[in-house]
PDB file of N, CA and C in Angstrom:
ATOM      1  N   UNK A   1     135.832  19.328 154.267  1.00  0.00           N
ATOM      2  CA  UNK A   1     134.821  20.331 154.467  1.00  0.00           C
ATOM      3  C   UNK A   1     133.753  19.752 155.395  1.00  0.00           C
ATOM      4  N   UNK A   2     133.255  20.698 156.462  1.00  0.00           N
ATOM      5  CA  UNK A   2     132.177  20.084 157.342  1.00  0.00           C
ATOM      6  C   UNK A   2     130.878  19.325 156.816  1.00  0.00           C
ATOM      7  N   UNK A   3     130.621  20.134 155.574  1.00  0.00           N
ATOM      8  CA  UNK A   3     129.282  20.146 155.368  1.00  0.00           C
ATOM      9  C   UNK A   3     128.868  18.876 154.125  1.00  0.00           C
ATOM     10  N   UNK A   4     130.224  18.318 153.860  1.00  0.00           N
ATOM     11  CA  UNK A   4     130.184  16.922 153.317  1.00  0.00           C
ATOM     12  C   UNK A   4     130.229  16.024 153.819  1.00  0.00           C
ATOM     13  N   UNK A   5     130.970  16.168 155.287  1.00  0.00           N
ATOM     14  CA  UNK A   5     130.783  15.444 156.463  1.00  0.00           C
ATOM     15  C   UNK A   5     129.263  15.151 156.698  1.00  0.00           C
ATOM     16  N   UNK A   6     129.142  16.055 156.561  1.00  0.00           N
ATOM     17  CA  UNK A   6     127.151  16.401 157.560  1.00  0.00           C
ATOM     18  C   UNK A   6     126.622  15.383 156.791  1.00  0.00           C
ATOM     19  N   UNK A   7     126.695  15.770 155.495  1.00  0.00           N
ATOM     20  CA  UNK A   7     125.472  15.847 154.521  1.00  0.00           C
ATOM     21  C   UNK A   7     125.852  13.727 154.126  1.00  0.00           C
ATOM     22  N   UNK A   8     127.171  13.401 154.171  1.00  0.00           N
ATOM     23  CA  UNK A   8     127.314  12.042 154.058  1.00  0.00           C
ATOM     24  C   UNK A   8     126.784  11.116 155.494  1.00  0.00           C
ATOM     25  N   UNK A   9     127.186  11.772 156.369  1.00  0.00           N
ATOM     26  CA  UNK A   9     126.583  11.249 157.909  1.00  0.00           C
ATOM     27  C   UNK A   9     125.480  11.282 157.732  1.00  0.00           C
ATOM     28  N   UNK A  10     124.230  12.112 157.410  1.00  0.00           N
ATOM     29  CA  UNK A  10     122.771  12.284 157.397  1.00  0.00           C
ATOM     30  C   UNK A  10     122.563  11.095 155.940  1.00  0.00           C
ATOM     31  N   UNK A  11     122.732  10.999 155.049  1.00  0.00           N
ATOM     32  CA  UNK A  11     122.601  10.087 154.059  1.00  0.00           C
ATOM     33  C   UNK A  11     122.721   8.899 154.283  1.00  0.00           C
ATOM     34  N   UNK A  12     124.012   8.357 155.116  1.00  0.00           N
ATOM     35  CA  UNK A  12     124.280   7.129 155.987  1.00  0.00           C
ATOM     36  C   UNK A  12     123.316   6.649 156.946  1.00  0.00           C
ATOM     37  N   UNK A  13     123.024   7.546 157.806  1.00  0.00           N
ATOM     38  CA  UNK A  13     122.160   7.637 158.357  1.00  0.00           C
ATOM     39  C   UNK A  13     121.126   6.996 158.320  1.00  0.00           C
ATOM     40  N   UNK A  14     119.911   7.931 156.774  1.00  0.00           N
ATOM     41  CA  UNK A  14     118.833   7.062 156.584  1.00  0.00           C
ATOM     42  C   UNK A  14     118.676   5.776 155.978  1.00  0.00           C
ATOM     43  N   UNK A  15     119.762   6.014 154.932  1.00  0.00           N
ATOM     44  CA  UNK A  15     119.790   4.209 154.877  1.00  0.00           C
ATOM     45  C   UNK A  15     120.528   3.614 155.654  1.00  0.00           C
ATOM     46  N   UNK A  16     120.308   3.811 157.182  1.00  0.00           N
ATOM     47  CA  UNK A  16     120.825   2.529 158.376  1.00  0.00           C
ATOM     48  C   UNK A  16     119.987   1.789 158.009  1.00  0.00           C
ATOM     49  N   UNK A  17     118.784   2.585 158.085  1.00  0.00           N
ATOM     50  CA  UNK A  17     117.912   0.727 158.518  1.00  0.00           C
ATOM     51  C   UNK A  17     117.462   0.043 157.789  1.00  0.00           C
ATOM     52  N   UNK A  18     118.036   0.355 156.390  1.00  0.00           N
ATOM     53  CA  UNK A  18     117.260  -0.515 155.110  1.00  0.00           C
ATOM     54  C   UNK A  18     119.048  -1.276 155.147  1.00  0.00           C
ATOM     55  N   UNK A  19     120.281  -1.087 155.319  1.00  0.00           N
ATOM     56  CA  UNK A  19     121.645  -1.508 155.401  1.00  0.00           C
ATOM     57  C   UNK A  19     121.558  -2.362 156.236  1.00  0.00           C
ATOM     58  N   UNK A  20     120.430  -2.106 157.665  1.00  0.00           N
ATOM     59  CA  UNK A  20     120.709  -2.960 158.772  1.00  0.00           C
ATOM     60  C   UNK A  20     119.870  -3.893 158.489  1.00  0.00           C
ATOM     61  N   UNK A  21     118.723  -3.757 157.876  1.00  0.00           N
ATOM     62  CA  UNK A  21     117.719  -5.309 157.569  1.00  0.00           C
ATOM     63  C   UNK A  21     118.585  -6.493 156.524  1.00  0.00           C
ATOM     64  N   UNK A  22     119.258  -5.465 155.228  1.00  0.00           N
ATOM     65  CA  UNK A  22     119.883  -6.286 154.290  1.00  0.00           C
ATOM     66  C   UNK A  22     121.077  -6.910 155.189  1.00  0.00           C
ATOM     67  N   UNK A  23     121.875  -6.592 155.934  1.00  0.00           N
ATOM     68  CA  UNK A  23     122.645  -7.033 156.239  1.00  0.00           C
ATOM     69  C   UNK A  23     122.346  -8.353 157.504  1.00  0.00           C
ATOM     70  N   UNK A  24     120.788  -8.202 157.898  1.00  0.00           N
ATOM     71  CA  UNK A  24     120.774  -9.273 159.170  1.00  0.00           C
ATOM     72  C   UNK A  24     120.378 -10.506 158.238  1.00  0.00           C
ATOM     73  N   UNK A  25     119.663 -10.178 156.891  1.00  0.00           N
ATOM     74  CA  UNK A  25     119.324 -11.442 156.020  1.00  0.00           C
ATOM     75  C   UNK A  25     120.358 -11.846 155.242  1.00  0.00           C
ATOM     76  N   UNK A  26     121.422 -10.948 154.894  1.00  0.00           N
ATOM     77  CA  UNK A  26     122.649 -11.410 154.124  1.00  0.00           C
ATOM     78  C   UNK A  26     122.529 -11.100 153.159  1.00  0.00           C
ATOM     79  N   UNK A  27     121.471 -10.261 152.925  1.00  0.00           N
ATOM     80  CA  UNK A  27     121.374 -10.371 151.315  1.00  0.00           C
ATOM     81  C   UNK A  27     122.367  -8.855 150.658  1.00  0.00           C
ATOM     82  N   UNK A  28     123.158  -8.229 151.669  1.00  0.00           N
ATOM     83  CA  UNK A  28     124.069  -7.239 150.609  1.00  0.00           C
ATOM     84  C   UNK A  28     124.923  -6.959 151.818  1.00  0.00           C
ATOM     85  N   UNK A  29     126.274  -7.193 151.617  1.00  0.00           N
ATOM     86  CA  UNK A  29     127.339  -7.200 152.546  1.00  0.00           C
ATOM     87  C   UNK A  29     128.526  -5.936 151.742  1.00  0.00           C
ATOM     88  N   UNK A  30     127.982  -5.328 150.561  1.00  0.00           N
ATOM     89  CA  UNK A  30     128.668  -4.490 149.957  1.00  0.00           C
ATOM     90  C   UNK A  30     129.143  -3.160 150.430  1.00  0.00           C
ATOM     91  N   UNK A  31     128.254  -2.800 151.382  1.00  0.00           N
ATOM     92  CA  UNK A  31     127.696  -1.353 151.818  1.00  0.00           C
ATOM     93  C   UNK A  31     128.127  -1.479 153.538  1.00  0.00           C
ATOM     94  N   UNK A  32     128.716  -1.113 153.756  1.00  0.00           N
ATOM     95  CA  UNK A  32     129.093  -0.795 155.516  1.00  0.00           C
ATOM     96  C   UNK A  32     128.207   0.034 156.180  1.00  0.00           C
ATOM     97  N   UNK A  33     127.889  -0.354 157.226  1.00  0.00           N
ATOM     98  CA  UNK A  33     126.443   0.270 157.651  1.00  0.00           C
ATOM     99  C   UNK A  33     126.806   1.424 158.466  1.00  0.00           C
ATOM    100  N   UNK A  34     128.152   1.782 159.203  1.00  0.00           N
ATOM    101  CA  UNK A  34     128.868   3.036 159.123  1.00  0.00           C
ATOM    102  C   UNK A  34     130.018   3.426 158.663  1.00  0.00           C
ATOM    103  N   UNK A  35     130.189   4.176 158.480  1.00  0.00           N
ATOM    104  CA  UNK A  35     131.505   4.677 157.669  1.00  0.00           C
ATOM    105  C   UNK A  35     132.704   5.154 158.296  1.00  0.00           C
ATOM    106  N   UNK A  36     133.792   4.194 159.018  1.00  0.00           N
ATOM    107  CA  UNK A  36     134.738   4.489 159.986  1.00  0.00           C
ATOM    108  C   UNK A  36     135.701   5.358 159.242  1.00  0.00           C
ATOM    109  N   UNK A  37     136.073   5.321 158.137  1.00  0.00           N
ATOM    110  CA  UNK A  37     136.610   6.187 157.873  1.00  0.00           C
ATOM    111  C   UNK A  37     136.435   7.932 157.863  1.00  0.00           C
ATOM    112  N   UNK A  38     134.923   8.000 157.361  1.00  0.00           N
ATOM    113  CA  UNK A  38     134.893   9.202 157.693  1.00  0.00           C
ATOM    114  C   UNK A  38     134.458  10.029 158.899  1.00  0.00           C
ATOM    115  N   UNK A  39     134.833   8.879 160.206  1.00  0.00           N
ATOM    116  CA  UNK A  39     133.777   9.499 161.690  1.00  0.00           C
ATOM    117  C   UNK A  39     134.596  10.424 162.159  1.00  0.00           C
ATOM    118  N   UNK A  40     133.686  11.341 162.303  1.00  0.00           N
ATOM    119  CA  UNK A  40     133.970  12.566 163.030  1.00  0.00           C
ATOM    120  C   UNK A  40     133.006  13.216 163.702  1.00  0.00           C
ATOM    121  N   UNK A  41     133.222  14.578 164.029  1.00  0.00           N
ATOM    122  CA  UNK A  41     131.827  15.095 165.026  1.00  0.00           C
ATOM    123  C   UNK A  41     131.072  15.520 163.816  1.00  0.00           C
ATOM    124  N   UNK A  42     130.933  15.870 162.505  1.00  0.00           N
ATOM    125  CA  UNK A  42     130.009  16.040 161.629  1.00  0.00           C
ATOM    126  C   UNK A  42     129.614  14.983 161.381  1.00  0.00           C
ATOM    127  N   UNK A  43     130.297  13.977 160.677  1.00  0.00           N
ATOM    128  CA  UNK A  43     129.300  12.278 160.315  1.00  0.00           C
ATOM    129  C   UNK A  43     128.818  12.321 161.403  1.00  0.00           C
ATOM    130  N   UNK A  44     129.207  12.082 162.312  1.00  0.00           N
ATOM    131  CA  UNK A  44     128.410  11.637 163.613  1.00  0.00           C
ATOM    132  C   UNK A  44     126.785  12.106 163.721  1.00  0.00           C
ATOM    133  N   UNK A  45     127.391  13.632 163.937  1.00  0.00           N
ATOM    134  CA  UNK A  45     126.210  13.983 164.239  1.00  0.00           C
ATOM    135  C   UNK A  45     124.722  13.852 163.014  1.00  0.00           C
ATOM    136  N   UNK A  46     125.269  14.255 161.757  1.00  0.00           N
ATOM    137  CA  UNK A  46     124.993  13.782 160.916  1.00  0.00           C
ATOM    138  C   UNK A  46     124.320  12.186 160.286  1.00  0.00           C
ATOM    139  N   UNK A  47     124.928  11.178 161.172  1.00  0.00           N
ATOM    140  CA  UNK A  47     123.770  10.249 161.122  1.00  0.00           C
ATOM    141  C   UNK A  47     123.210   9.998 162.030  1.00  0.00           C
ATOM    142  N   UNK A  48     123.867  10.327 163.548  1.00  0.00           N
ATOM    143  CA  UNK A  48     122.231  10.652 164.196  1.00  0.00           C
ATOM    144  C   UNK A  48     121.285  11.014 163.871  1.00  0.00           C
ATOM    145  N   UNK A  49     121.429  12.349 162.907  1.00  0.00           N
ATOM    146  CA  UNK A  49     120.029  12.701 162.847  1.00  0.00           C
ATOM    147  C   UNK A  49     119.339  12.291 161.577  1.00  0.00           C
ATOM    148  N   UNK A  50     120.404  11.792 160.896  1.00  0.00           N
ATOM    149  CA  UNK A  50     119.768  10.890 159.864  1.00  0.00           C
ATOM    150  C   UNK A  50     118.894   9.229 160.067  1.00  0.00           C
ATOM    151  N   UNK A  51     119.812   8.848 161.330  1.00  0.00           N
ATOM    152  CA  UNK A  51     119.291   7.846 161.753  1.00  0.00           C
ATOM    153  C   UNK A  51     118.136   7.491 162.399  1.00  0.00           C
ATOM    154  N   UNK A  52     117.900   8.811 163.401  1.00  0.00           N
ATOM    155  CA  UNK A  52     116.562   8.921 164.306  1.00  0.00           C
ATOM    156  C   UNK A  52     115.653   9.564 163.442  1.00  0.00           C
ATOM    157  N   UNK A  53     115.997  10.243 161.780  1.00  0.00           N
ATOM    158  CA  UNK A  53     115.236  11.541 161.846  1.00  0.00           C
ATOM    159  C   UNK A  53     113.496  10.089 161.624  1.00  0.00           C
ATOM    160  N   UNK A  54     113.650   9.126 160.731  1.00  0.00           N
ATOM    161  CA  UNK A  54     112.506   8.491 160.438  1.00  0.00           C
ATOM    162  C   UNK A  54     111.480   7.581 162.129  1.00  0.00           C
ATOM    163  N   UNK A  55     112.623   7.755 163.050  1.00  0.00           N
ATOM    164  CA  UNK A  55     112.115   7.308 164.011  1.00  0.00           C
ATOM    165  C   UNK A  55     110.819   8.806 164.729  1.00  0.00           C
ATOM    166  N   UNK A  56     111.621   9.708 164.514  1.00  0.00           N
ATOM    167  CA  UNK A  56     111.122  11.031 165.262  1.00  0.00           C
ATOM    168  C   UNK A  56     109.502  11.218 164.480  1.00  0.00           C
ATOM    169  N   UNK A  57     109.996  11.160 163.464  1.00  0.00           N
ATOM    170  CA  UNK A  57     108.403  10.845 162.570  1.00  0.00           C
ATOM    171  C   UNK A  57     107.339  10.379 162.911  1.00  0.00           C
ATOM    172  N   UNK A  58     107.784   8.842 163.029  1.00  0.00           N
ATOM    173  CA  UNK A  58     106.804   8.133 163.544  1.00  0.00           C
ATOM    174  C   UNK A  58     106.148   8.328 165.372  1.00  0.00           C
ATOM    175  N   UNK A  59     107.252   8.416 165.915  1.00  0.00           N
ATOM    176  CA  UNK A  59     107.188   8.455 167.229  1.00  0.00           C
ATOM    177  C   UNK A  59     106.209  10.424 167.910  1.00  0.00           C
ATOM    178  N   UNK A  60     106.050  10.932 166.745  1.00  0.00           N
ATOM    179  CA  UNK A  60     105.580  12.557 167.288  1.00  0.00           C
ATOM    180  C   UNK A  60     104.232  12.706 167.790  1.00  0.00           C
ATOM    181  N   UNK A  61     104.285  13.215 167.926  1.00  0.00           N
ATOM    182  CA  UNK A  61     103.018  13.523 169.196  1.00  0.00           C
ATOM    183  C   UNK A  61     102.011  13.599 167.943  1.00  0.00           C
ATOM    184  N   UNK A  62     100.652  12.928 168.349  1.00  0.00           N
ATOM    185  CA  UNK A  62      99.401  13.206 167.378  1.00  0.00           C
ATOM    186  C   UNK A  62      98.861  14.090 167.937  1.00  0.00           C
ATOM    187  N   UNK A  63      98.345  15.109 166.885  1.00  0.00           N
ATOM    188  CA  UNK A  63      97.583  16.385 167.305  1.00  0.00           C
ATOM    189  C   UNK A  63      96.182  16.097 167.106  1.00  0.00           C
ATOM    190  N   UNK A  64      94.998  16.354 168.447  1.00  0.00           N
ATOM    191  CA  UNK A  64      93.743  15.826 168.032  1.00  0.00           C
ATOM    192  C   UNK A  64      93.095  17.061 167.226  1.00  0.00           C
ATOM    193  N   UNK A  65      92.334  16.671 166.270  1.00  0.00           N
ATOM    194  CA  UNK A  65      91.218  17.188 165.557  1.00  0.00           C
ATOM    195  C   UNK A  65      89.944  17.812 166.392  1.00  0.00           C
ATOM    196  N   UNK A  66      89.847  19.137 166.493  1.00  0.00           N
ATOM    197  CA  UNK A  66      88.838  19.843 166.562  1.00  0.00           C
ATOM    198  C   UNK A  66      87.557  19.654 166.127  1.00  0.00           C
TER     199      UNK A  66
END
């Protein structure tokens, strides 16, 4: 089904970068930081936007105060 695709790609996703810190210190090699088995154009897209969504956050335009 697509939308387990999605919804596991977007989940993967946000924990990239807490997967990618544990994994540069060693401290948890349990967890694969993508999931080749399930890549497709839903995971995919799906942790793109799981992956960027905390970058997009930070990175958004500040709106000035009136």
């Amino acid at each position: 089904m697509w939308y387990a695709d999605l919804f596991a790609g977007f989940w993967n996703g946000l924990i990239a970068w807490a997967v990618l810190l544990l994994h540069v210190f060693g401290a948890w090699n349990g967890h694969e930081f993508y999931n080749t088995a399930k890549s497709g154009n839903w995971y995919d897209f799906g942790f793109l936007v799981g992956a960027g969504s905390p970058l997009m956050g930070a990175l958004g335009k500040k709106h000035k105060k009136r």
